[in-house]
Protein backbone atom coordinates (compact mmCIF):
# COMPACT_ATOMS: atom_id res chain seq x y z
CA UNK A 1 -0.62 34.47 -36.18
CA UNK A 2 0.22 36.30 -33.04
CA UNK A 3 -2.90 34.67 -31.03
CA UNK A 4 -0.92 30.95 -32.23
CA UNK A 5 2.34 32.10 -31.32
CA UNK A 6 1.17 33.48 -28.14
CA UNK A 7 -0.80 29.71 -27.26
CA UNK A 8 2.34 27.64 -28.53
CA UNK A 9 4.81 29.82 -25.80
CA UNK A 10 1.90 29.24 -23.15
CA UNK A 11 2.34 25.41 -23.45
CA UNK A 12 6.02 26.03 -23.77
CA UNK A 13 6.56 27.64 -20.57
CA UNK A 14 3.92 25.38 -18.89
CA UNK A 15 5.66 22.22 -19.84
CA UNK A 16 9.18 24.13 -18.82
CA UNK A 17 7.04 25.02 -15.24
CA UNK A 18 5.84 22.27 -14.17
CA UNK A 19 8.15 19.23 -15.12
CA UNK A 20 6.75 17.25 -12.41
CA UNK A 21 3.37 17.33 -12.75
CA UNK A 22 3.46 13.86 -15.78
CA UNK A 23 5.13 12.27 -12.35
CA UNK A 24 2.80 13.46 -10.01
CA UNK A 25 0.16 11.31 -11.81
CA UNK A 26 2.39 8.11 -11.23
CA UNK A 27 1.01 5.34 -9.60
CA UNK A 28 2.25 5.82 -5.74
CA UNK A 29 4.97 3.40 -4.62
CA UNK A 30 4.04 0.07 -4.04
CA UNK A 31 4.97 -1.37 -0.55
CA UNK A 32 8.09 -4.51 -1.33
CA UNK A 33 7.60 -7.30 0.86
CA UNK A 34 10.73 -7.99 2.95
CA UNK A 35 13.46 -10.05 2.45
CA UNK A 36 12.93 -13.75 3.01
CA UNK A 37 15.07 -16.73 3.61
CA UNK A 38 14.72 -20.46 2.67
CA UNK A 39 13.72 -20.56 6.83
CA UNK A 40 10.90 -18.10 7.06
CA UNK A 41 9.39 -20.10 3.64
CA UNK A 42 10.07 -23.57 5.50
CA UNK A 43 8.07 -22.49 8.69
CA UNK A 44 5.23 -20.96 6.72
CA UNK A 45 4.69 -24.05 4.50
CA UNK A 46 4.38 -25.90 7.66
CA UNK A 47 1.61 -23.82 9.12
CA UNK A 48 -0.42 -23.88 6.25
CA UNK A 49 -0.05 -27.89 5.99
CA UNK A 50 -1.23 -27.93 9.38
CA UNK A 51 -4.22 -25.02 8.95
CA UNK A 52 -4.93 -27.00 5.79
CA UNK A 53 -5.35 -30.31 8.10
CA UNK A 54 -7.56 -28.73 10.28
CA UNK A 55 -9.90 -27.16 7.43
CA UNK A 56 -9.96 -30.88 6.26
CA UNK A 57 -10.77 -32.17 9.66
CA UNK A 58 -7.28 -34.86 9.40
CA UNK A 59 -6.21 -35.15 12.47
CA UNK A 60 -3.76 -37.83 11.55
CA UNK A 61 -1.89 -35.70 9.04
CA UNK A 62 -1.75 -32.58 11.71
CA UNK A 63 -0.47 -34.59 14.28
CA UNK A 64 2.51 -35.35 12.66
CA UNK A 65 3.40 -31.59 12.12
CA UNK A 66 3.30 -30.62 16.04
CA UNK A 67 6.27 -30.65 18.24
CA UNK A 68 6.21 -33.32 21.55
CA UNK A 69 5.70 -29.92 23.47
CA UNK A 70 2.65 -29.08 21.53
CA UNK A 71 1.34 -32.45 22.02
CA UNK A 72 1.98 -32.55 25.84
CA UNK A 73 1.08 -29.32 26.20
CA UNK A 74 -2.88 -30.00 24.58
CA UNK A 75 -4.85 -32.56 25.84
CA UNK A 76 -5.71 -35.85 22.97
CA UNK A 77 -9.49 -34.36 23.74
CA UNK A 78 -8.33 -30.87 22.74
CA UNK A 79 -6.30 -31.96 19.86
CA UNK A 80 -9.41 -33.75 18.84
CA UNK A 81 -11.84 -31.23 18.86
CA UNK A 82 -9.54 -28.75 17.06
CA UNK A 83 -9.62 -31.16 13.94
CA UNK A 84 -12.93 -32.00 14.42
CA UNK A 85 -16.18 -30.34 13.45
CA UNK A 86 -19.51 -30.12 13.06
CA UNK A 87 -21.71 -32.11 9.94
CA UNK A 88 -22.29 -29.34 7.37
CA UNK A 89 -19.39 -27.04 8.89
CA UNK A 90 -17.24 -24.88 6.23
CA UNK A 91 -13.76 -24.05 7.32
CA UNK A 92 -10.97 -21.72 5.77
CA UNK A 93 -7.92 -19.97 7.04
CA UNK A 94 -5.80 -16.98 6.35
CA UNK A 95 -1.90 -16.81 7.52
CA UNK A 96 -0.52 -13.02 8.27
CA UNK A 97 3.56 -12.10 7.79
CA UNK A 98 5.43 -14.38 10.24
CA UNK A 99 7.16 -12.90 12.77
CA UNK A 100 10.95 -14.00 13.41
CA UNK A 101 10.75 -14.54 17.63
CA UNK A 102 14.39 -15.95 17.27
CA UNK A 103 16.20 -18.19 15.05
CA UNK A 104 14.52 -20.86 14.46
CA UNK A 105 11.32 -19.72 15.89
CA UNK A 106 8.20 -18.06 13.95
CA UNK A 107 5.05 -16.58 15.08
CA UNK A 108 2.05 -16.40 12.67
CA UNK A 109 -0.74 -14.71 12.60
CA UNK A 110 -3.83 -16.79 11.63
CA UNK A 111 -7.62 -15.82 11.14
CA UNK A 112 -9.61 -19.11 10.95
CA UNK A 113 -13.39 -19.58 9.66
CA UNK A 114 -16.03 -21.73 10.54
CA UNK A 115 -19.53 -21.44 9.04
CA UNK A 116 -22.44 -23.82 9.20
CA UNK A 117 -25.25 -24.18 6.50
CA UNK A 118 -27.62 -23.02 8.70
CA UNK A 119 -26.00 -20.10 9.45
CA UNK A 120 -25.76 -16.84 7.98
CA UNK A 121 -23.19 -14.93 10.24
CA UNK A 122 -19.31 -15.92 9.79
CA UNK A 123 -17.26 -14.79 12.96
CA UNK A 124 -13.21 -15.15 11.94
CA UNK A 125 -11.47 -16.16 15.12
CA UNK A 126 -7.95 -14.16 15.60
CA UNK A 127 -5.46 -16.86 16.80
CA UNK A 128 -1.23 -17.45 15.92
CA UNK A 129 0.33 -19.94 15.71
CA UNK A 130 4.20 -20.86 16.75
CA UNK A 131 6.37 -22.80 14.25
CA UNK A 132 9.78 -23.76 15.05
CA UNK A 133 13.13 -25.59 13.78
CA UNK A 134 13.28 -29.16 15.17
CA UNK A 135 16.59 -30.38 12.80
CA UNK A 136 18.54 -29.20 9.77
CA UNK A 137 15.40 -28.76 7.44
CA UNK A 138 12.58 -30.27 9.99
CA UNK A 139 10.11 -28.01 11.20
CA UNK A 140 6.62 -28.24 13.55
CA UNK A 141 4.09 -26.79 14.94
CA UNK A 142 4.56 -25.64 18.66
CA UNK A 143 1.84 -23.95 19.27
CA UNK A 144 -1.79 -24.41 18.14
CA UNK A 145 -4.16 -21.87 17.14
């Protein structure tokens, strides 16, 4: 009897000690994203229509998505090429958190792969890319990867 009551007080008193070791076993916190606005979702649908254009080599519908500055600023030849590639290329993107430069004006991160069949290696190319407000809900492209 006294061996019982003596284990029953020993989880007693180590329950009563050490409250916070259930919590300690809690998952740790989980990072929130933050806060968005309708803006920051705007300019981010429009890069990845115009990622997605060059991963499907249409040129026609990722012309339409840069700014007259874009297009002045990159040569038809350059414009070109960055749609177009190789017979038997693969292509995929990834988009990063935006990056507010001003109103209106959002930077992007973007890691873009190309692989070949005949090639084993896959080197992701860092690049960004610059989306901006053009009107009331109209947004482009201003800067190409």
């Amino acid at each position: 009897m006294k061996t019982s009551m003596q284990t029953a007080i020993f989880f007693c008193l180590l329950g009563c000690a050490s409250p916070g070791l259930a919590k300690q076993k809690a998952h740790s916190p989980t990072r929130q994203p933050a806060a968005v606005d309708s803006s920051y979702v705007a300019a981010l649908a429009v890069g990845n229509r115009l990622l997605y254009a060059w991963q499907t080599q249409d040129e026609e519908k990722g012309l339409v998505l840069l700014t007259d500055a874009a297009k002045e600023h990159a040569t038809e030849d350059g414009i070109e090429i960055f749609f177009t590639a190789a017979t038997g290329t693969q292509r995929t993107y990834e988009i990063g958190r935006g990056k507010l430069l001003k109103p209106g004006r959002y930077l992007f991160p973007v890691m873009l792969f190309e692989t070949q069949a005949s090639s084993r290696s896959i080197r992701p190319e860092p690049a960004q890319i610059i989306v901006v407000q053009t009107g009331d809900d109209e947004w482009a492209v201003d800067k190409l990867p």
